[in-house]
Protein backbone atom coordinates (compact mmCIF):
# COMPACT_ATOMS: atom_id res chain seq x y z
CA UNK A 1 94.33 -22.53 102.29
CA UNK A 2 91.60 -24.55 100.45
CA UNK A 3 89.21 -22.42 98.36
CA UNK A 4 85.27 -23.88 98.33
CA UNK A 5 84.32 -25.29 94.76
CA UNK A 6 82.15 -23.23 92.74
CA UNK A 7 79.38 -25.88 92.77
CA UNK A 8 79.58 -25.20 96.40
CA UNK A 9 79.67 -21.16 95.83
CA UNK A 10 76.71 -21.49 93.52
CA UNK A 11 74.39 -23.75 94.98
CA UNK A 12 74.91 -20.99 98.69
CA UNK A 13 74.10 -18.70 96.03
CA UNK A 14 71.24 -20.06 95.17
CA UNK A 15 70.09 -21.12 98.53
CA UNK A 16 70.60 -17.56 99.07
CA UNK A 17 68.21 -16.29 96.28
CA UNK A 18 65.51 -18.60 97.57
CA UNK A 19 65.50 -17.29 100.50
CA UNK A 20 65.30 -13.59 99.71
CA UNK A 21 62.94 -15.27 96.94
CA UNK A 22 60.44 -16.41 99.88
CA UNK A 23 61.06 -13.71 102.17
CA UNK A 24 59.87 -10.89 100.07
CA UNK A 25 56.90 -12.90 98.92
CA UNK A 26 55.99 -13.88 101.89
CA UNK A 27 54.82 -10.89 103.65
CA UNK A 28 54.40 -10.24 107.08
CA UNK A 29 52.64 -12.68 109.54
CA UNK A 30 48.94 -12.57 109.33
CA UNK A 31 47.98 -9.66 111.49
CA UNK A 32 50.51 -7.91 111.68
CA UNK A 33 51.69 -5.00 109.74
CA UNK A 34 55.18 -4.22 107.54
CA UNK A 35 57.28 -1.92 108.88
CA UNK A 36 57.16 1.46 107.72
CA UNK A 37 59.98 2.28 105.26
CA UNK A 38 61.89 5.92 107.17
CA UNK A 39 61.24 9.20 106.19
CA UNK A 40 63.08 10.89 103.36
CA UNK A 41 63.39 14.53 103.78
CA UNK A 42 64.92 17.05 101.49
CA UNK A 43 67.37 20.52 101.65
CA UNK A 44 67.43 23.20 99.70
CA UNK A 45 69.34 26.40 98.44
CA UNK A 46 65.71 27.16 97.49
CA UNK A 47 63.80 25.71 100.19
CA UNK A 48 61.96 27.35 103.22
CA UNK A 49 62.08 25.87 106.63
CA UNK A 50 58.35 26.53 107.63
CA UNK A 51 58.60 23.06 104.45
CA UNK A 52 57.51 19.99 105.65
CA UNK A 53 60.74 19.00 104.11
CA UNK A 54 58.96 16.02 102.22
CA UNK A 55 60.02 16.95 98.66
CA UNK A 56 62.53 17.90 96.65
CA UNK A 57 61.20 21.14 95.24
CA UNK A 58 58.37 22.93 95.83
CA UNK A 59 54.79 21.33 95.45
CA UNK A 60 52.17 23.43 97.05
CA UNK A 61 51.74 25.08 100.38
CA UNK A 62 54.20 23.67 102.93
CA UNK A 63 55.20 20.69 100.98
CA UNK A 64 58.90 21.18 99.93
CA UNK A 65 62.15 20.91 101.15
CA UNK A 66 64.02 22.70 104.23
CA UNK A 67 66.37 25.76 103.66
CA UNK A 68 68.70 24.69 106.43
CA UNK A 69 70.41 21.46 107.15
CA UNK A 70 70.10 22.39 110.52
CA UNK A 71 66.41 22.18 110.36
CA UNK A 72 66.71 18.71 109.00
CA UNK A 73 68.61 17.77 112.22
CA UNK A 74 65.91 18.57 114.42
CA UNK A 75 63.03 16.72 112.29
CA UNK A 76 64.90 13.24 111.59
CA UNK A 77 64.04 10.41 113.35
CA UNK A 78 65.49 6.50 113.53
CA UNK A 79 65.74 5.25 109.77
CA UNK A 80 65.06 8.57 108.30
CA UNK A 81 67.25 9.92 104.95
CA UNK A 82 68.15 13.03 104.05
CA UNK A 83 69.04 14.32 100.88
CA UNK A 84 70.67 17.29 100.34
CA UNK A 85 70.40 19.67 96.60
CA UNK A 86 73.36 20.70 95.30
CA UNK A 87 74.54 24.32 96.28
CA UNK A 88 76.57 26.07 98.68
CA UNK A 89 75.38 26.19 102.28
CA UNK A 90 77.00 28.72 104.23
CA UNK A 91 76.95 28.09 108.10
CA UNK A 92 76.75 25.75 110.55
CA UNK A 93 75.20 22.57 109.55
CA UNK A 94 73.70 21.33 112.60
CA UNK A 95 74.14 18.92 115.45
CA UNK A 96 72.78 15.87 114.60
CA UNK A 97 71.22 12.94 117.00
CA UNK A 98 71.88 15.32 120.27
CA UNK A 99 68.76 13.39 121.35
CA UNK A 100 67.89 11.24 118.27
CA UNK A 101 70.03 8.02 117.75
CA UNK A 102 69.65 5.74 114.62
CA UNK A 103 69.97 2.19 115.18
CA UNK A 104 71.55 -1.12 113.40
CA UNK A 105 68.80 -1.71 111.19
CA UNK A 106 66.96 1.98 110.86
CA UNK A 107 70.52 4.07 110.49
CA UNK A 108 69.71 7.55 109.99
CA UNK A 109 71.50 8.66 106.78
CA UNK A 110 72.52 12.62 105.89
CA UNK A 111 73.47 13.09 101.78
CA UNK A 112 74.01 14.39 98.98
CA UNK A 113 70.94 14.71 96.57
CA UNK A 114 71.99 12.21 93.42
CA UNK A 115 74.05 13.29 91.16
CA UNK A 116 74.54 16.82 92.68
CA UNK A 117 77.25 18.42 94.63
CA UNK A 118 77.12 19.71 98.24
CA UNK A 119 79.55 22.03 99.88
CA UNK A 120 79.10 23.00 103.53
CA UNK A 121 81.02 26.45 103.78
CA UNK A 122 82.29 28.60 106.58
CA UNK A 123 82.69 31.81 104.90
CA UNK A 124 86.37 32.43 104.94
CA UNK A 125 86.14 30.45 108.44
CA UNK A 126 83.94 33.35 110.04
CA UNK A 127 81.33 30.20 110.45
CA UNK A 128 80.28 28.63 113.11
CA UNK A 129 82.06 31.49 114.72
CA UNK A 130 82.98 29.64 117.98
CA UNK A 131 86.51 28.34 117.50
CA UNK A 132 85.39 25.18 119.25
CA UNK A 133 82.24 24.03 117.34
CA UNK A 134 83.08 22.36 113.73
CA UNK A 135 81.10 22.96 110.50
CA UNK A 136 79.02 19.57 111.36
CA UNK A 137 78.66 17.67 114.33
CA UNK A 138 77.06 14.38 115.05
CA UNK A 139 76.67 13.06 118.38
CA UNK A 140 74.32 10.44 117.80
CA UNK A 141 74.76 6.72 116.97
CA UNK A 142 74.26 4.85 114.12
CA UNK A 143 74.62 7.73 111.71
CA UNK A 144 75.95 7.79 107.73
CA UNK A 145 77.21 10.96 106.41
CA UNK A 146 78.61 10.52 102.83
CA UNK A 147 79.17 12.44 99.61
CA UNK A 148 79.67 15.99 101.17
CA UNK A 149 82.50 18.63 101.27
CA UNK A 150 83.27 21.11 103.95
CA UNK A 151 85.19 23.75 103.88
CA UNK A 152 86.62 27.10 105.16
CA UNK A 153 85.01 26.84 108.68
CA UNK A 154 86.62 28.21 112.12
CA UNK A 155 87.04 24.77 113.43
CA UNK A 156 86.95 21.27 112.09
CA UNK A 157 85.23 20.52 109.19
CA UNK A 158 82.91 17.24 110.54
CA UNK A 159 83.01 16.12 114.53
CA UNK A 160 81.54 12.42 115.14
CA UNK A 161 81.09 12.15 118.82
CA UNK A 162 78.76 8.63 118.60
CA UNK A 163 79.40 5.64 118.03
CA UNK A 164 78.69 3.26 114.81
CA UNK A 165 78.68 5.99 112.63
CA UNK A 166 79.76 6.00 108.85
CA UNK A 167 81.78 8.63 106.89
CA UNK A 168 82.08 8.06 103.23
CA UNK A 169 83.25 9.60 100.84
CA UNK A 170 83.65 12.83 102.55
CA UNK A 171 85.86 15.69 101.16
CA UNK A 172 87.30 18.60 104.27
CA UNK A 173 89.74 20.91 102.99
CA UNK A 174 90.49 24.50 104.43
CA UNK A 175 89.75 24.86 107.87
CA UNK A 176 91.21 26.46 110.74
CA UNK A 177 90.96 23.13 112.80
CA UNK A 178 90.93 19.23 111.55
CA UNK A 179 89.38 17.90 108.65
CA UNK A 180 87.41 14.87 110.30
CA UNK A 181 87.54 13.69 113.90
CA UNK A 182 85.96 10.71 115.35
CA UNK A 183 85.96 9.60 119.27
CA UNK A 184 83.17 6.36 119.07
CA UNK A 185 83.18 3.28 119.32
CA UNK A 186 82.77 1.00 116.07
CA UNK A 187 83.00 4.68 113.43
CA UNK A 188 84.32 3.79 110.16
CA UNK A 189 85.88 6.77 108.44
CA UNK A 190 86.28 5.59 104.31
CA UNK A 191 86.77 6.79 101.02
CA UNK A 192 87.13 10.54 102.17
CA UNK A 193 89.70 13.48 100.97
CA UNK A 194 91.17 15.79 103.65
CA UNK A 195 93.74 18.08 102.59
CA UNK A 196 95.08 22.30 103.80
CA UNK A 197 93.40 21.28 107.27
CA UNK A 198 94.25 22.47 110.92
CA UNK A 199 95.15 26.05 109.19
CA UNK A 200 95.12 27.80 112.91
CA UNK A 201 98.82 26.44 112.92
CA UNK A 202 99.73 27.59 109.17
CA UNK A 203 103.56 28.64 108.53
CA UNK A 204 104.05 26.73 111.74
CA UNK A 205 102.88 29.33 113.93
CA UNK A 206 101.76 27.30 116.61
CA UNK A 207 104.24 25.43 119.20
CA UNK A 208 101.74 22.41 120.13
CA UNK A 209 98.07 21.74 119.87
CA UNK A 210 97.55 21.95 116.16
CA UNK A 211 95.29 19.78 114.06
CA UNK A 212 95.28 16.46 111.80
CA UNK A 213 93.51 16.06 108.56
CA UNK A 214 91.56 12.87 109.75
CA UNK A 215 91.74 11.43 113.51
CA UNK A 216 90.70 8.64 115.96
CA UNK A 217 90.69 10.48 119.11
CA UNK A 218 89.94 10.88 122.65
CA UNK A 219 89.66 7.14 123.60
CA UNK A 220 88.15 6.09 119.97
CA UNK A 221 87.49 2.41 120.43
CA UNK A 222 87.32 0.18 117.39
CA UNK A 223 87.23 2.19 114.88
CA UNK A 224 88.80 2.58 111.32
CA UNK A 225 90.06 4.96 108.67
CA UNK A 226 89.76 3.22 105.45
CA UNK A 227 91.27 4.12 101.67
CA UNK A 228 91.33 8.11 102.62
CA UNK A 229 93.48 10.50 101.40
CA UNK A 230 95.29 13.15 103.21
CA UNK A 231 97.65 15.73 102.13
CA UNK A 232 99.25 19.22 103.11
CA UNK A 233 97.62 19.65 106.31
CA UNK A 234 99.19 21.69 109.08
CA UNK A 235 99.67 18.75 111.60
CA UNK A 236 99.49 15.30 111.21
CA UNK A 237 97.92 13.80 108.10
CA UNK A 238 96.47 10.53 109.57
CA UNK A 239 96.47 9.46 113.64
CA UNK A 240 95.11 7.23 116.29
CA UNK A 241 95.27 9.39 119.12
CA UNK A 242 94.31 8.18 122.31
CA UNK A 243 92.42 4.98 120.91
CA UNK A 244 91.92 1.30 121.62
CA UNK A 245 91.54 -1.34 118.94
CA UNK A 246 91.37 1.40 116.00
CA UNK A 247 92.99 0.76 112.54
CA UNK A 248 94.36 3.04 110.07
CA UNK A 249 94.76 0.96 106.97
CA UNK A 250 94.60 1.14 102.58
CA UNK A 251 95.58 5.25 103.32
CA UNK A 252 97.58 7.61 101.30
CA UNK A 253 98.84 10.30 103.54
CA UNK A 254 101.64 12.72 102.00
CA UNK A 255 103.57 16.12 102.57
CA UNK A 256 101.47 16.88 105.97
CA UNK A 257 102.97 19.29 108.50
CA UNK A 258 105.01 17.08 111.17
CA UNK A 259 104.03 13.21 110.47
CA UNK A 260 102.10 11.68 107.49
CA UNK A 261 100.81 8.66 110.09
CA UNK A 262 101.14 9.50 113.68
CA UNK A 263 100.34 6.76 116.50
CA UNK A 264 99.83 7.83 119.94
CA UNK A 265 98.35 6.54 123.04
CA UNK A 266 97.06 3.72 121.26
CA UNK A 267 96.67 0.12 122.65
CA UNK A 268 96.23 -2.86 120.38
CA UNK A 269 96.04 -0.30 117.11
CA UNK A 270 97.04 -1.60 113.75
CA UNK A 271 98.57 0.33 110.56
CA UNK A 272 98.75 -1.38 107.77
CA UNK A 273 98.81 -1.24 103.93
CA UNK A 274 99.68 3.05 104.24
CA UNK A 275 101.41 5.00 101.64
CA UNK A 276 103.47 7.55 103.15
CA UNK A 277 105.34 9.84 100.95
CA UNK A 278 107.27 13.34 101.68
CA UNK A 279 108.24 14.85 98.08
CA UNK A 280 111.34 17.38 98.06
CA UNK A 281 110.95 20.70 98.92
CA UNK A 282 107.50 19.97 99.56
CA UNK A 283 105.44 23.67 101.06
CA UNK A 284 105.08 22.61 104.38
CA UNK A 285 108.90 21.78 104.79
CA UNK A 286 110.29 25.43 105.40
CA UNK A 287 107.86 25.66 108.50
CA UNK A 288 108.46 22.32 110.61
CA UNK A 289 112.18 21.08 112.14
CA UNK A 290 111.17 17.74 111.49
CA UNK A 291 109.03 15.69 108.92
CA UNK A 292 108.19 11.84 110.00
CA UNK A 293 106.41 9.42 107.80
CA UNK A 294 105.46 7.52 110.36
CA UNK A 295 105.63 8.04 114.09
CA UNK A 296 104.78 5.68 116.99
CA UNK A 297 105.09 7.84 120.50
CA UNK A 298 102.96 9.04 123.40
CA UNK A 299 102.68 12.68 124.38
CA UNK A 300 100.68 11.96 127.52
CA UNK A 301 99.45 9.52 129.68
CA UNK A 302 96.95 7.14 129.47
CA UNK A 303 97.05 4.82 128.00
CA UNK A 304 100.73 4.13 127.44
CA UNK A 305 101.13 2.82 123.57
CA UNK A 306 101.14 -1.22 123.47
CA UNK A 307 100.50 -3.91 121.46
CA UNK A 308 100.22 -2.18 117.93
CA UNK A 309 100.91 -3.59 114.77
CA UNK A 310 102.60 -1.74 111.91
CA UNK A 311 102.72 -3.79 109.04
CA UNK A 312 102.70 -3.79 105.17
CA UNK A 313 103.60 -0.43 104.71
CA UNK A 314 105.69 1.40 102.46
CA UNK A 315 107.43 5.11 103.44
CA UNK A 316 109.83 7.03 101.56
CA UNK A 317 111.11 10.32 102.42
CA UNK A 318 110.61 12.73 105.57
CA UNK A 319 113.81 13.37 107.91
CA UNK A 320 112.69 10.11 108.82
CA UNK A 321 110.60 7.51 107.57
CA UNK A 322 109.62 5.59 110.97
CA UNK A 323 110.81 7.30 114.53
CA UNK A 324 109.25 5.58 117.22
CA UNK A 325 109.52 5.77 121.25
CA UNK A 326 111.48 3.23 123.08
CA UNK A 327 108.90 3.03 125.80
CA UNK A 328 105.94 3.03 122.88
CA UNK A 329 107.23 -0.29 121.34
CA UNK A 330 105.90 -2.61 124.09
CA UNK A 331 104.34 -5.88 122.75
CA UNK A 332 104.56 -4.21 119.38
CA UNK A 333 105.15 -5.63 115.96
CA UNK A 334 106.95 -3.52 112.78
CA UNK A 335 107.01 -6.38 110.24
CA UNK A 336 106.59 -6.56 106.39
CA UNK A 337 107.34 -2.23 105.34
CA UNK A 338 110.02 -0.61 103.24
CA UNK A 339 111.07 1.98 104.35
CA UNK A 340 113.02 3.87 101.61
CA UNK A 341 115.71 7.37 101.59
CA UNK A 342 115.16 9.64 104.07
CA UNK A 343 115.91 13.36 103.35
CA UNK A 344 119.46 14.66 104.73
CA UNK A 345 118.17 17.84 106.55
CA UNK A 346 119.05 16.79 109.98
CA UNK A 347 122.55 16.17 111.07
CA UNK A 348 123.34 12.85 111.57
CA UNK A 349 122.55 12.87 114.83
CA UNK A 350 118.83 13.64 114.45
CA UNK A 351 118.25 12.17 110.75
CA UNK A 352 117.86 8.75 109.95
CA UNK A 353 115.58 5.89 107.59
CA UNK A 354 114.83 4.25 110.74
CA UNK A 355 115.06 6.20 114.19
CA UNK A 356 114.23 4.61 117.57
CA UNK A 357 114.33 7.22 120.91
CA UNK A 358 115.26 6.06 124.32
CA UNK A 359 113.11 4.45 126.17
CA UNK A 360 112.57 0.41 126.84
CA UNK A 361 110.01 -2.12 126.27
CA UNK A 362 109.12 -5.78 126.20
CA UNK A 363 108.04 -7.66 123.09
CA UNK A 364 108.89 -5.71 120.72
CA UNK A 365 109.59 -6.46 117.26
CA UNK A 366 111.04 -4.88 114.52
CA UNK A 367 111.33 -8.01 111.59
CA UNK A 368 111.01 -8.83 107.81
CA UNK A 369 111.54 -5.01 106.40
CA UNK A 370 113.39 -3.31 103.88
CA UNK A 371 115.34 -0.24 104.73
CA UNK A 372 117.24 1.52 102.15
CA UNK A 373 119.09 4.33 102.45
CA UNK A 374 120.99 6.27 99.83
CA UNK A 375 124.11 9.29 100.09
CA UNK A 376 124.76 10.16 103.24
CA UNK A 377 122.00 9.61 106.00
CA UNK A 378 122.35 7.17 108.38
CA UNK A 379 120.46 3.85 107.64
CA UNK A 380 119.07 3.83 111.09
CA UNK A 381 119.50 5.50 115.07
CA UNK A 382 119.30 3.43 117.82
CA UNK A 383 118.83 4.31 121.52
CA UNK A 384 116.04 2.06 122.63
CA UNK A 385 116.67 -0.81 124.18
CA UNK A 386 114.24 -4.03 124.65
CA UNK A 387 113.84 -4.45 120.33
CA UNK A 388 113.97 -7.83 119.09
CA UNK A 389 115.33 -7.26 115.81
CA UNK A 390 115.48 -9.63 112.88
CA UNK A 391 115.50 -11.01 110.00
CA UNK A 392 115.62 -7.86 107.60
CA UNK A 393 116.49 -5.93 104.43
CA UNK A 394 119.08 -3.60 105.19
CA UNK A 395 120.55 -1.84 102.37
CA UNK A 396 123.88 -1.55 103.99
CA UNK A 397 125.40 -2.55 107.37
CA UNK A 398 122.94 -0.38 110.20
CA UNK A 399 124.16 -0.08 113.88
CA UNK A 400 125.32 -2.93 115.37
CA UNK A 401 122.49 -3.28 118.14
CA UNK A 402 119.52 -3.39 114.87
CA UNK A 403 121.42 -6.39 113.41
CA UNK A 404 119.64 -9.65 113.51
CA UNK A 405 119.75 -13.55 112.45
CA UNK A 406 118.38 -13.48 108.64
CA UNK A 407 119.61 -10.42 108.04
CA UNK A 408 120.48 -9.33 104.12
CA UNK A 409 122.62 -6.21 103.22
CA UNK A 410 122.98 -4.90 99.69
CA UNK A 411 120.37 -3.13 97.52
CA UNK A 412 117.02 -5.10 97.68
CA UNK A 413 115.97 -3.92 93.77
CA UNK A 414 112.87 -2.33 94.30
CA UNK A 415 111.13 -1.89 90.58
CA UNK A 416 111.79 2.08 91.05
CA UNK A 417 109.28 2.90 88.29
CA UNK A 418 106.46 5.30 87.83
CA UNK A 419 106.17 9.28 89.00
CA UNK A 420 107.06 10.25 92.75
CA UNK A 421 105.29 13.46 92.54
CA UNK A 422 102.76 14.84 94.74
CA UNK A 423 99.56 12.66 94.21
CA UNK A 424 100.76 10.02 91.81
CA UNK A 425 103.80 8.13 93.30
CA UNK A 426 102.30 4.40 93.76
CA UNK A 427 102.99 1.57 96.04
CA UNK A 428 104.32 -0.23 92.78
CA UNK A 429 106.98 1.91 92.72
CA UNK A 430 108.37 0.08 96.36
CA UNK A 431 107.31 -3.88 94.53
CA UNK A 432 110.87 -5.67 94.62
CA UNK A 433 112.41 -7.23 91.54
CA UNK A 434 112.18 -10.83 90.62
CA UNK A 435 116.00 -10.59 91.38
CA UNK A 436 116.08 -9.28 94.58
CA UNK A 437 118.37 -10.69 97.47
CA UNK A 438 114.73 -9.98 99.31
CA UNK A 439 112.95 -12.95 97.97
CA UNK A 440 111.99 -15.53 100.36
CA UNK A 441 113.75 -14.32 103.30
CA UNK A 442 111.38 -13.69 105.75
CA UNK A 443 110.23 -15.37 108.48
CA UNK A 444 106.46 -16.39 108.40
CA UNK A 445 104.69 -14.65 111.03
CA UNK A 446 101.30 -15.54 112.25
CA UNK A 447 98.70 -12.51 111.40
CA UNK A 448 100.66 -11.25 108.50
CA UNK A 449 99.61 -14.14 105.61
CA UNK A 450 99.10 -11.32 103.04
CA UNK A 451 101.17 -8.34 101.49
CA UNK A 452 100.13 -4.63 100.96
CA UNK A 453 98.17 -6.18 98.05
CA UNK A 454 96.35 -8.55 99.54
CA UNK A 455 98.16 -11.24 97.72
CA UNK A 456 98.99 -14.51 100.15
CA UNK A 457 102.41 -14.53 101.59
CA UNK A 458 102.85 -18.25 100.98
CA UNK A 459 105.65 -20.47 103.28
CA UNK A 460 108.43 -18.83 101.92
CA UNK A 461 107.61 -14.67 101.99
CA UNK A 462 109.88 -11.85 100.90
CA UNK A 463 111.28 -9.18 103.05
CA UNK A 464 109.12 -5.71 102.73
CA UNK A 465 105.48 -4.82 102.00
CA UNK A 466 105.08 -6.39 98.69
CA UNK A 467 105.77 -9.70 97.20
CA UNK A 468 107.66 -10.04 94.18
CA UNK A 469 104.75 -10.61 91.65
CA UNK A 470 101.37 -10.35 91.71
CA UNK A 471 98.39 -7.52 91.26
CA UNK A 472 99.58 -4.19 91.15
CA UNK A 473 98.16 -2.48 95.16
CA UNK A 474 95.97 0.28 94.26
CA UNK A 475 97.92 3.72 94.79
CA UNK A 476 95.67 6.50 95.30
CA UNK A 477 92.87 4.63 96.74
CA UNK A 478 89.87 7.67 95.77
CA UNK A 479 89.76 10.45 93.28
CA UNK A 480 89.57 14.09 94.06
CA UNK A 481 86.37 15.81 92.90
């Protein structure tokens, strides 16, 4: 691909600042006024709600800032900000845009005050009280919620029923249902923490119908969870469930109840450039039969799974690193992951690296990977039929019906260096050797022209999620607070 010149780059550039040059000095047309800048209203730990809500502290009379989020819900209009003081707010925080929508260019944004730290709380999860209403809800459109943390509350943490809506940078630990649910159309989920979620099902006390730490749910169309974090949650740790067009991608999800990454009733879904990770031992283990780093399979009907892409990702651990459902691989494409040592906690009829259940399908493929397996687990399990398989990795011979043309067997040389702990293993850890039987043994496939890194694949790409050389892929993609 041909980059532009930089005399090209900086005369756009320029063009660019002329532009914004003119436009801001121009003014608006004779006669007719600017638009008004929104509203920016304030909360409180010290507030009132008979405030006007128009300050950050207390001026005079009713000029100050709300005691409630809640309050601020029901005085926000289209374009409006509000900024929260730092403090702990006890309670529920609100349903926001029930009747009040932002919109593209006047997005209604909720926030934390600069520089000071918000936590929503639900008092040892006796808050909201219902079991079915979440710390936060927002059921408008066109809203940004960033730079809060909820906690402790007797359902999920935040709820996004509308649709463009933002979540940055969010933090949702401790409650008795999810961490952070979203069922729009165009939400982006990004940058946010979830971890000890869905805690109605903790010990494994629940048979179905738990939680997730952050989902894409209940027909979700195009929408994305971006560089988030998730980790010991009682359920799944990251899912599309029931979606169409939704990606999970740049994730770390690790040690979560029954599946780090968990794809269900999704049509034309991508996952790509995931860390999944299950450490030994890890607390949730004891509770669950089975741990899965990621899973592709349907629980009900519809939509029946199809046409998802699962590509440039990297597992390692779990009683399996990838099971998915014979009838869920239709039109479906596993290409560029490693998939690396599955625990041997199963028998060897149940455990596997790679595990794929009954069921059949048309166009599915399962090419360029790495799978390596070490001791005694099976390399892979294969009942489905309808997989087109090849070429890939394989670290030794796996059943005969997963062979394909292209195929390597031996140890691919993965660099193998760094921590594997909870929290700090790294997708370097998976980068193969300049050595490697790997290099330059894939097939190029059209859609996939980058690794887990970003870097271009080139004419000649290597097996797995990451090319032989090139920038280090970022490993835990936020901090914890």
């Amino acid at each position: 691909m041909e980059r532009a010149s930089t005399a090209g780059v900086a005369s756009g550039l320029a063009l660019l600042l002329l532009c914004a040059a003119v436009s801001s000095s121009a003014g608006p047309p004779p006669g007719q006024a600017a638009p008004s800048p929104g509203r920016t209203f304030f909360v409180s730990t010290v507030g009132d709600d008979s405030h006007d809500g128009l300050a950050p502290a207390h001026e005079k009379r009713s000029r100050g800032p709300f005691r409630t989020i809640k309050r601020a819900a029901r005085a926000v209009r289209s374009g409006d900000t509000v900024r929260i003081r730092g403090g702990i707010y006890v309670g529920y925080a609100g349903s926001w845009g029930y009747t009040v929508d932002g919109t593209e260019s006047k997005p209604i944004t909720v926030t934390a005050y600069p520089g000071e730290a918000v936590i929503i709380d639900g008092d040892a999860h006796a808050q909201p009280g219902d079991p079915h209403t979440p710390l936060m809800q927002v059921y408008g459109d066109w809203y940004m919620i960033s730079n809060l943390e909820f906690r402790y509350g007797s359902d999920n943490g935040l709820s996004v029923l509308g649709d463009h809506c933002t979540v940055t940078n969010v933090t949702s630990h401790h409650n008795r249902g999810s961490g952070i649910m979203a069922t729009g159309r165009y939400d982006t989920i990004e940058r946010c923490r979830v971890h000890d979620n869905s805690l109605i099902n903790e010990h494994g006390s629940m048979s179905i119908g738990w939680g997730f730490g952050i989902s894409l749910c209940a027909n979700a169309r195009d929408s994305t969870i971006r560089g988030c974090e998730s980790w010991n949650n009682w359920g799944e740790g990251l899912s599309i469930a029931s979606g169409y067009d939704c990606t999970i991608e740049d994730c770390v999800s690790y040690d979560n109840f029954t599946t780090n990454i968990y794809i269900c009733q999704s049509v034309g879904g991508l996952c790509q450039r995931n860390l999944s990770y299950f450490t030994p031992d890890n607390p949730l283990q004891r509770y669950v039969s089975s741990q899965n780093g990621i899973i592709v399979g349907d629980e009900q009907n519809p939509p029946d799974s199809a046409g998802n892409r699962i590509i440039n990702n990297v597992c390692m651990g779990g009683d399996r690193c990838l099971l998915v459902g014979g009838d869920e691989f239709e039109g479906t494409l596993i290409a560029h992951n490693t998939f690396v040592n599955a625990f041997g906690r199963l028998g060897p009829s149940e455990a596997a690296c790679v595990y794929f259940l009954f069921g059949s399908s048309k166009g599915g493929r399962f090419v360029n990977n790495i799978i390596l397996q070490e001791g005694h687990v099976p390399l892979s399990h294969l009942e489905a039929k309808g997989i087109s398989f090849g070429p890939n990795g394989w670290s030794k011979k796996p059943a005969r019906g997963c062979r394909g043309a292209g195929d390597i067997y031996g140890d691919p040389r993965l660099s193998m260096t760094g921590p594997t702990g909870p929290g700090s293993l790294t997708a370097e850890w998976f980068r193969i050797s300049a050595s490697s039987p790997a290099r330059d043994r894939a097939v190029v496939l059209a859609g996939v022209d980058s690794d887990m890194a970003k870097r271009p694949r080139g004419t000649k790409p290597d097996l797995g999620a990451l090319e032989s050389s090139g920038p280090a892929p970022p490993g835990r993609p936020v901090e914890r607070p």
